[in-house]
Protein backbone atom coordinates (compact mmCIF):
# COMPACT_ATOMS: atom_id res chain seq x y z
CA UNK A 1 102.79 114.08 80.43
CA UNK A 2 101.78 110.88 81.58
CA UNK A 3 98.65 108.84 80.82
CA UNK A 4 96.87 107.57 83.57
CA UNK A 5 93.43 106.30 84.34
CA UNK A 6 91.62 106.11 87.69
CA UNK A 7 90.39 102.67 88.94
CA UNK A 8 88.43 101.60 91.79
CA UNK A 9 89.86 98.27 91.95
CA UNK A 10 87.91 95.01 93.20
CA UNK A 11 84.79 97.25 93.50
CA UNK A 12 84.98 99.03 89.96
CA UNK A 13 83.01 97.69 86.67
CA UNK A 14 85.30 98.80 84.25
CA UNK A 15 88.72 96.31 84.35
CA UNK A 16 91.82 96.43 83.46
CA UNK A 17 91.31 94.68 80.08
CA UNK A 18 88.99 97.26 78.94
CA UNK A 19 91.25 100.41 80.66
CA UNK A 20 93.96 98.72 78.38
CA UNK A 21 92.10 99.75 74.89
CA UNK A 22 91.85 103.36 76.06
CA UNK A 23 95.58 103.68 75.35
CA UNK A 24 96.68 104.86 79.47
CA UNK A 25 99.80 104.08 80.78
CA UNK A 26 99.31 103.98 84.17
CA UNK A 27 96.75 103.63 86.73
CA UNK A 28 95.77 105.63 89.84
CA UNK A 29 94.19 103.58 92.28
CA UNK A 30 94.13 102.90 96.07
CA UNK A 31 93.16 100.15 98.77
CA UNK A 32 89.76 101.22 98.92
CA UNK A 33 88.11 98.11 100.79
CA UNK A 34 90.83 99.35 104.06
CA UNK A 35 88.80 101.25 106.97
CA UNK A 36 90.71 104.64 107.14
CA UNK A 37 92.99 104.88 109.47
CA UNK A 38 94.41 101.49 109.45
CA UNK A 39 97.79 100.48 108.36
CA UNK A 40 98.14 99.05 104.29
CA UNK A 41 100.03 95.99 104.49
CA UNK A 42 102.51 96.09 102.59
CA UNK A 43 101.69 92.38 100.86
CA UNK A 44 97.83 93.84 100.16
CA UNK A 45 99.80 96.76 98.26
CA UNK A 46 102.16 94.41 96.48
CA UNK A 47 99.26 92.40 95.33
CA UNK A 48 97.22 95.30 93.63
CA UNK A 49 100.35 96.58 91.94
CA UNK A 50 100.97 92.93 90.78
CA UNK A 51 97.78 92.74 89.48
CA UNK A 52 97.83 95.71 87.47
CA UNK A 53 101.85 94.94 86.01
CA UNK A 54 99.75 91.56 84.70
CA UNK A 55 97.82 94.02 82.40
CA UNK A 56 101.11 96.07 81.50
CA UNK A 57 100.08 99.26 83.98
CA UNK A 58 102.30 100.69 86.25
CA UNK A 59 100.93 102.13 89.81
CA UNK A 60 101.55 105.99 89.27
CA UNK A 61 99.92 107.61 91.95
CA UNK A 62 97.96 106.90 94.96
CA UNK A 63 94.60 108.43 95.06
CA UNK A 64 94.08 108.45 97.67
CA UNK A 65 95.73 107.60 101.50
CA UNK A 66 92.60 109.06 103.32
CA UNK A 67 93.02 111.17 105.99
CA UNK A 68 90.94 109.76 109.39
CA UNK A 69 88.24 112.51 110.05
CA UNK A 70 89.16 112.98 113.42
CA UNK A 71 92.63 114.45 112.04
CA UNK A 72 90.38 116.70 110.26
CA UNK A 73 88.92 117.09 113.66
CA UNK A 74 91.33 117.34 115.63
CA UNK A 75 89.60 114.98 117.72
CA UNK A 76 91.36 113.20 120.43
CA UNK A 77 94.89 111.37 120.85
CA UNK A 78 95.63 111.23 117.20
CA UNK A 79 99.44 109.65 118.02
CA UNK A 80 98.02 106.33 116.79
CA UNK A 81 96.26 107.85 113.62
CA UNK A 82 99.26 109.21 112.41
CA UNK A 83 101.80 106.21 112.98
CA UNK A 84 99.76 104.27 111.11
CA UNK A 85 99.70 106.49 108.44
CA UNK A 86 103.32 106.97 108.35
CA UNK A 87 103.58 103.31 108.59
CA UNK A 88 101.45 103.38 105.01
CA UNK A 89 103.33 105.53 103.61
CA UNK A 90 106.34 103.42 104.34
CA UNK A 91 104.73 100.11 102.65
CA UNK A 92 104.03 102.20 99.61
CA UNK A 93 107.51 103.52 99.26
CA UNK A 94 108.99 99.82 99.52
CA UNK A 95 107.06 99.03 96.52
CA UNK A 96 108.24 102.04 94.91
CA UNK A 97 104.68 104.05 94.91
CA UNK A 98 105.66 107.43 95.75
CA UNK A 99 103.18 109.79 94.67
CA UNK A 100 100.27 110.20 96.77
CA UNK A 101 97.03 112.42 96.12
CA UNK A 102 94.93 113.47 99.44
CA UNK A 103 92.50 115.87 100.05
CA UNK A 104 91.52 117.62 103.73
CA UNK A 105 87.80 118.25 102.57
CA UNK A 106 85.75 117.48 106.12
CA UNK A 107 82.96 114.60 105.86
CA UNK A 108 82.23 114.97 101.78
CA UNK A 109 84.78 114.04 99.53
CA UNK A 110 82.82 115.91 96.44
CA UNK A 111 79.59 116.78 96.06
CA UNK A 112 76.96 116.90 93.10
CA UNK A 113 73.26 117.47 93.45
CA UNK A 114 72.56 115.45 90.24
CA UNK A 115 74.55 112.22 89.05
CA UNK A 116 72.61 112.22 85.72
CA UNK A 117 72.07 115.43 84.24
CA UNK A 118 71.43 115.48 80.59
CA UNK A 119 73.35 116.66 78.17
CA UNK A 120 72.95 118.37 74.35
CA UNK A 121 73.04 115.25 71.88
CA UNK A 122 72.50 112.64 74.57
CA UNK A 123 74.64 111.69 77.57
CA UNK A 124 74.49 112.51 80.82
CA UNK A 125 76.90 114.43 83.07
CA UNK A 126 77.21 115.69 86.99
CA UNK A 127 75.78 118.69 88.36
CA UNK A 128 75.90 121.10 91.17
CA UNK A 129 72.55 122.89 91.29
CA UNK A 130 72.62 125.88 94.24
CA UNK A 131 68.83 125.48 94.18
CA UNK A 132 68.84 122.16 94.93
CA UNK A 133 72.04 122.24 97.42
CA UNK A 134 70.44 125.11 99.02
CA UNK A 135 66.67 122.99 99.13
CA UNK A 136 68.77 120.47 100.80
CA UNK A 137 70.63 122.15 103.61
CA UNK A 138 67.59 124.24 104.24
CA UNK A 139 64.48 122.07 104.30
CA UNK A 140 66.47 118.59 104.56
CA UNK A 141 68.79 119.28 107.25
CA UNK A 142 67.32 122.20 108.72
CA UNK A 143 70.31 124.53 108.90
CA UNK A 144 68.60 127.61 109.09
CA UNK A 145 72.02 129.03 109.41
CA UNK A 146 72.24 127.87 105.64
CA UNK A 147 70.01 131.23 104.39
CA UNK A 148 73.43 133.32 104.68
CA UNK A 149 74.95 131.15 102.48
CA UNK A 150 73.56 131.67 99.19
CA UNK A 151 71.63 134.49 96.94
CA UNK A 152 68.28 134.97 97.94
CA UNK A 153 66.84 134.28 94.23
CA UNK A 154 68.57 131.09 95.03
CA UNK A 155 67.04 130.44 98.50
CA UNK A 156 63.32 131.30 97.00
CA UNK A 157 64.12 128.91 94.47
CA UNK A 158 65.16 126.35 96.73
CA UNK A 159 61.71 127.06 98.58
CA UNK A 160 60.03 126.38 95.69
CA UNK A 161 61.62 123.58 94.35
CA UNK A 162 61.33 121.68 97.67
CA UNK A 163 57.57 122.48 97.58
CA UNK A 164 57.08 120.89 94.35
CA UNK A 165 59.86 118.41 94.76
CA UNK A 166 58.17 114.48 95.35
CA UNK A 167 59.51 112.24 98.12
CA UNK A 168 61.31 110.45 95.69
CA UNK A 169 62.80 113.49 94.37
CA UNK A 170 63.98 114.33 97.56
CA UNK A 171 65.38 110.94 98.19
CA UNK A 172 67.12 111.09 94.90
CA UNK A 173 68.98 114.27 96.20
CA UNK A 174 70.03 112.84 99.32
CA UNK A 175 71.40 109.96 97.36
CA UNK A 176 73.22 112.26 94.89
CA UNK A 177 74.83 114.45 97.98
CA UNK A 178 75.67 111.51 99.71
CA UNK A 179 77.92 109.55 97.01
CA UNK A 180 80.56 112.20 98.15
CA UNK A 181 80.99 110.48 101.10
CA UNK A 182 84.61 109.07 101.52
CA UNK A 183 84.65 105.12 99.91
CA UNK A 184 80.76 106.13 98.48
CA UNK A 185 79.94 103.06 100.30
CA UNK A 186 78.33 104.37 103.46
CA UNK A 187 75.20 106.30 102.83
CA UNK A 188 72.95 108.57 105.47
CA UNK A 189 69.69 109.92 105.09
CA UNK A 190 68.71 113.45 106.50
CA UNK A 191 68.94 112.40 110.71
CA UNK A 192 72.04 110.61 109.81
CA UNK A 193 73.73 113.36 108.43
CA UNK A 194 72.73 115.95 110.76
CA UNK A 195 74.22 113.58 113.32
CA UNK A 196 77.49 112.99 111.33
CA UNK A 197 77.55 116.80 110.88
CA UNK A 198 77.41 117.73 114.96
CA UNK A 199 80.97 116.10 115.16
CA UNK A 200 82.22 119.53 113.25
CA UNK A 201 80.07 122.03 115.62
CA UNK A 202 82.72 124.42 116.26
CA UNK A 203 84.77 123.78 113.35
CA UNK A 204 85.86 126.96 111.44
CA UNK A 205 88.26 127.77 108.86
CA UNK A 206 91.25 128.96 111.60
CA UNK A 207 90.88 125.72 113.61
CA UNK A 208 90.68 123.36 110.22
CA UNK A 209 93.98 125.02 109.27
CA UNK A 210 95.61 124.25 112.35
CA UNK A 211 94.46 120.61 112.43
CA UNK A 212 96.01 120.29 108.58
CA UNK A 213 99.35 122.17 109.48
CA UNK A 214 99.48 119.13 112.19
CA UNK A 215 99.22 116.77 109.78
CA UNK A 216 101.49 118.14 107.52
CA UNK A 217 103.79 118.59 110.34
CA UNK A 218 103.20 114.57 111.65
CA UNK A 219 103.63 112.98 107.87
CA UNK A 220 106.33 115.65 105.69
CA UNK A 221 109.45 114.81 107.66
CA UNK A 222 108.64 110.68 106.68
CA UNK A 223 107.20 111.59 103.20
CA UNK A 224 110.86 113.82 102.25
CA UNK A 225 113.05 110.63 104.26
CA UNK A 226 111.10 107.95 101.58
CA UNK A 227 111.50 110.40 98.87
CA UNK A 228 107.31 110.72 98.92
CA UNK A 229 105.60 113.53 96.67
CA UNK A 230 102.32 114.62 98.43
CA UNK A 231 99.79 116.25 96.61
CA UNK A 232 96.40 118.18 98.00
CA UNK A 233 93.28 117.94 95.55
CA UNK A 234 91.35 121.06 95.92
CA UNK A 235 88.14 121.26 97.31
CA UNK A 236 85.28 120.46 95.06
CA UNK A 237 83.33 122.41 94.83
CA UNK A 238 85.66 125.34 95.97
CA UNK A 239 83.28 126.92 98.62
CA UNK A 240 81.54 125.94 101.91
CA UNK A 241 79.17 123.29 102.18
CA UNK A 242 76.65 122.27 104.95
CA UNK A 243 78.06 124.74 106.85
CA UNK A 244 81.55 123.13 106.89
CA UNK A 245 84.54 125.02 105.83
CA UNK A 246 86.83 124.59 102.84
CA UNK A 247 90.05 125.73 103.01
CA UNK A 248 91.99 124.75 99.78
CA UNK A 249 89.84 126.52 97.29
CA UNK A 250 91.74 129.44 95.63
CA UNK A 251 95.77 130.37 95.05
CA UNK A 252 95.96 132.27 98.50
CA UNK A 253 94.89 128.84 100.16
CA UNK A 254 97.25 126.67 97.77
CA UNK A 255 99.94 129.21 98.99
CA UNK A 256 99.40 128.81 102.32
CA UNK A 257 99.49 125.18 102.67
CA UNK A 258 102.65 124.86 100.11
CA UNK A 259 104.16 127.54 102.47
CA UNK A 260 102.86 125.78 105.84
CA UNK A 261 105.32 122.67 104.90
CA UNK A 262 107.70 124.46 102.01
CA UNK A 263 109.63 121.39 100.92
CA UNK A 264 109.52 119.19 97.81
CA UNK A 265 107.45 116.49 99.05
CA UNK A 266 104.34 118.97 99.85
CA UNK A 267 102.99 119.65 96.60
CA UNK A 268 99.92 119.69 94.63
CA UNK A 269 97.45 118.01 92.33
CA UNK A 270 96.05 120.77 89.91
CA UNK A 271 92.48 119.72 89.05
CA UNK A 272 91.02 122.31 86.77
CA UNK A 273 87.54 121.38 87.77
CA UNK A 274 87.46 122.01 90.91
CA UNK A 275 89.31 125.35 90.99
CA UNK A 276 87.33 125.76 87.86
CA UNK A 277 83.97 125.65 89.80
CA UNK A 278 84.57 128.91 91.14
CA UNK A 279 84.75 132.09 89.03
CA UNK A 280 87.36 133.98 90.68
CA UNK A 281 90.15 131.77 90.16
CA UNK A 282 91.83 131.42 86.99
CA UNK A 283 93.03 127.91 85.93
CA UNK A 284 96.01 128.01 84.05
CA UNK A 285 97.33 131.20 86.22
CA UNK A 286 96.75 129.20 89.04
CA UNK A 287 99.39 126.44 86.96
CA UNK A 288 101.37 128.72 86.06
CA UNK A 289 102.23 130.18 89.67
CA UNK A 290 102.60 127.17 91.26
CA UNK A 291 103.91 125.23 88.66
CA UNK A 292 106.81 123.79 89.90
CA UNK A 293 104.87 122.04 92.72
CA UNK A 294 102.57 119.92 90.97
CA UNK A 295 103.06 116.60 91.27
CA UNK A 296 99.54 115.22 89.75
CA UNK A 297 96.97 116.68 87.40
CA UNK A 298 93.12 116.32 87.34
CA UNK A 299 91.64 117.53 83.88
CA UNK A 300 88.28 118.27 83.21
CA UNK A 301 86.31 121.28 82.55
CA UNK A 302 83.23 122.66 83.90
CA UNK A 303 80.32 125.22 82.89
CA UNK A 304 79.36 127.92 85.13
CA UNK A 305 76.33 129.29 85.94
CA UNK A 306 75.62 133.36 87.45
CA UNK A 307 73.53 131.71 90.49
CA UNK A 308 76.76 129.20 91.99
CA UNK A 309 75.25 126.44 89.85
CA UNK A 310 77.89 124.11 87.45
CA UNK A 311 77.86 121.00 85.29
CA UNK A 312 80.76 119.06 84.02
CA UNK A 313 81.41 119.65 80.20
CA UNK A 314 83.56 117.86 77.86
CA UNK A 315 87.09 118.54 78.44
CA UNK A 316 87.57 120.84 75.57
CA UNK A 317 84.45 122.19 75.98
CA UNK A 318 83.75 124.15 79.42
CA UNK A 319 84.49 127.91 81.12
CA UNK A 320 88.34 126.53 80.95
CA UNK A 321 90.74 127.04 78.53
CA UNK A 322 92.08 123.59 78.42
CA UNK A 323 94.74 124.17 75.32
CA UNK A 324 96.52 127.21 77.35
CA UNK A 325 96.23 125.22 80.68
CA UNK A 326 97.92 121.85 79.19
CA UNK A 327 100.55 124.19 77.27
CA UNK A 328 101.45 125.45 80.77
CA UNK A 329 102.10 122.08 82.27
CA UNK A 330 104.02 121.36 79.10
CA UNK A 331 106.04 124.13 79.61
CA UNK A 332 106.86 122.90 83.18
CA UNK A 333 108.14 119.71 81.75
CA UNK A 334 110.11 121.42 79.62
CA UNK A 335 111.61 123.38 82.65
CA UNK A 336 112.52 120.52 84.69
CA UNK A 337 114.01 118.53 82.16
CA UNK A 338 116.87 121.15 80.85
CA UNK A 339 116.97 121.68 85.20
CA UNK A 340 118.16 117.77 85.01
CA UNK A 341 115.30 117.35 87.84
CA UNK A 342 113.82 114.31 88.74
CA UNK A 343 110.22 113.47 88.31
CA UNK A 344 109.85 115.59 85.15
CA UNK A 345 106.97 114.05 83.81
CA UNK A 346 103.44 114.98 85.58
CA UNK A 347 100.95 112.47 85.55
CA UNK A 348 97.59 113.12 84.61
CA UNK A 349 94.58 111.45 83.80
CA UNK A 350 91.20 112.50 82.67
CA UNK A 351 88.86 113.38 85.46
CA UNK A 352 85.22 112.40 84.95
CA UNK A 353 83.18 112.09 82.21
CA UNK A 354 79.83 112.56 80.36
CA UNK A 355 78.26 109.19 80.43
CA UNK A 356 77.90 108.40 76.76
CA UNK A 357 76.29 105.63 74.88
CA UNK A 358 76.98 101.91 76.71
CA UNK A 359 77.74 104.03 80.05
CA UNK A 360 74.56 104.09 80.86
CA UNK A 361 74.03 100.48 81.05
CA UNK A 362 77.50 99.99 82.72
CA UNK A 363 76.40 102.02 86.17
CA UNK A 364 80.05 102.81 87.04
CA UNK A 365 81.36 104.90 89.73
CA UNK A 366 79.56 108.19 89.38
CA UNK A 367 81.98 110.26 87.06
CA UNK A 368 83.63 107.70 86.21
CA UNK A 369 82.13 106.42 82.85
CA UNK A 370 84.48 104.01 80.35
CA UNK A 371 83.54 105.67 77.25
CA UNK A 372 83.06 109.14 78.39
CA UNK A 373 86.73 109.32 79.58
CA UNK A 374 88.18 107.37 76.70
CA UNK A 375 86.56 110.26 74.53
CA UNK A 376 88.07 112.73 77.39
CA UNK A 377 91.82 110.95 77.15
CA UNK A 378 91.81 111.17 73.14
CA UNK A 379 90.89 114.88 73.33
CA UNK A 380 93.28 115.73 75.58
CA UNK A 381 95.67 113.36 73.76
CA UNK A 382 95.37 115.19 70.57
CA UNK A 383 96.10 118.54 72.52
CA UNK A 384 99.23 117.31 74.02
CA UNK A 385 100.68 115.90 70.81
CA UNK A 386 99.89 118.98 69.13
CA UNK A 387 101.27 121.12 71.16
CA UNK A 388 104.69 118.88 71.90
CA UNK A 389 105.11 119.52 67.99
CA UNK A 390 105.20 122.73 68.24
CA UNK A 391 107.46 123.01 71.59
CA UNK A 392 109.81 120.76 69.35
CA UNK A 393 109.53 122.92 66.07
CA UNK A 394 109.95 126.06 68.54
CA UNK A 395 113.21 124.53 69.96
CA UNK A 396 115.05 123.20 66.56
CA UNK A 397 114.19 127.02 65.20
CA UNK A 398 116.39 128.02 67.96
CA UNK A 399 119.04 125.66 67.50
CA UNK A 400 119.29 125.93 63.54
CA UNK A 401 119.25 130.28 64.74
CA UNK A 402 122.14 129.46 67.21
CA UNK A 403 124.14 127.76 64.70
């Protein structure tokens, strides 16, 4: 497994120096300061990747080409959209990036009612509160419709919370719900994001499938002629939110999209998190089916509460079994190595992060903490070695049993 770390470029406070000390090969990145939807020169890409060679990093994966929300949509005459997407795609094959991570969540990338949640033994970490989600969509927005959407202990709570809540505490949850916007640069309070949110009236879980089998359809034929690996990140979290569908949440949905477009350069990046969020799915099953697709990984771990509520934990730490999951990935390698296949190795890096001592005073991308992730990388480090020394004691017993 590769080591990777994600970096926000330009715009991030942690650089490339520091990422260097935290042991990572490779870096995930993307052309964040591009408005979506227009073409990546190709000289912009060779630049960045130039820039991160200078610091001994290779660019692994592409996280991410963002998908225009009217594609989501379905909005319009989207022939323009998708050349220049394709056109993208080219550039980043010519400088021999070929592994791209995407989502099709609509409007919010992620979402997290609190950015700053403490933690046992100091730290802070993200949260999901249904209360406070629910507090939001109900007496923020005003989508009455909202009430059908989660327990009714959770809705009285929400009632209750709003009552009490100050104005600042209510501004400090619109903040929080808001960094999930695409880039995290553009921000709306509550009349902004009902507005932004009437562009989806209509939108349901049929008609957001058959805008992404489009788009699968418009970009797989060029992403299998560069010799592309695609990879959908699953929705986080893995349920409905402001009354917007989600449709890559479970293994039935992962199935359908790997089946919508079922060639090698549709595959997927397995972020335990997110399909961690939600109780029904199991992680390293989930791996384990679709194991041969999986071009990326995201892993972190998360702790689940009865009411729909979660908060990241450490990586070793959460509702996941993190050993079993990476032993499954392993295992993978494994397979498509004696198979002689080519991209054998499946890059990973360590998704978010409790913000731990000099994070705090660092005010990085939400998540993304420098010293919360290191701490992340070198547990998951230690895993991997471990169990690589046991796949290779495992294999010379069968040898020396052969002979």
């Amino acid at each position: 497994m590769r080591e990777s770390w994600r970096w926000y470029g330009p715009y991030d406070r942690i650089s490339l120096p520091e990422i260097a000390q935290t042991g990572a090969q490779s870096i995930v990145t993307a052309l964040h300061e591009i408005p979506y939807g227009e073409v990546w020169p190709r000289e912009a890409i060779a630049a960045r990747k130039a820039e991160m060679a200078a610091e001994g990093f290779d660019w692994v994966v592409v996280e991410s080409l963002p998908i225009h929300e009217r594609i989501k949509r379905g909005e319009g005459d989207l022939a323009a959209l998708f050349a220049n997407y394709r056109q993208s795609m080219a550039h980043l094959a010519a400088e021999g990036i070929r592994t791209i991570c995407y989502n099709f969540m609509p409007l919010l990338d992620w979402t997290r009612t609190d950015l700053a949640a403490p933690v046992a033994r100091g730290g802070t970490c993200l949260r999901f509160s249904a209360t406070k989600m629910a507090a939001l969509e109900l007496f923020l927005v005003g989508r009455e419709a909202a009430r059908d959407d989660y327990l009714p202990e959770v809705v009285s709570a929400a009632e209750s919370w709003f009552q009490s809540a100050s104005d600042e505490d209510r501004e400090g949850l619109m903040q929080s719900v808001m960094a999930g916007l695409p880039g995290a640069y553009e921000r709306y309070d509550a009349q902004g994001l009902r507005a932004a949110l009437r562009l989806y009236d209509g939108l349901d879980r049929a008609g957001l499938r058959a805008n992404y089998k489009r788009f699968l359809d418009e970009v797989m034929p060029a992403a299998e002629e560069l010799g592309m690996r695609f990879c959908v990140h699953p929705d986080d979290p893995p349920r409905d939110i402001l009354g917007l569908p989600r449709i890559v949440s479970n293994a039935d949905d992962i199935a359908w999209i790997l089946g919508a477009a079922d060639c090698a350069a549709n595959g997927l990046t397995l972020c335990s998190g997110s399909l961690g969020a939600n109780p029904a799915n199991d992680v390293p099953e989930i791996a384990r089916r679709f194991a041969p697709r999986i071009a990326f990984a995201h892993l972190r771990n998360v702790r689940k509460d009865a009411d729909g509520s979660f908060e990241e934990a450490a990586h070793l730490a959460g509702d996941t079994d993190m050993v079993e999951l990476v032993s499954v990935l392993l295992a993978e390698e494994a397979r498509r190595r004696a198979a002689g296949e080519t991209g054998e190795e499946i890059p990973f890096r360590p998704d978010h992060g409790h913000d731990l001592l000099d994070d705090a005073n660092r005010k990085a991308h939400p998540g993304y903490p420098l010293i919360g992730r290191m701490r992340g990388l070198a547990e998951l480090r230690g895993v991997i070695a471990g169990l690589s020394h046991r796949q290779a004691d495992a294999g010379a017993a069968v040898s020396v049993s052969a002979v």
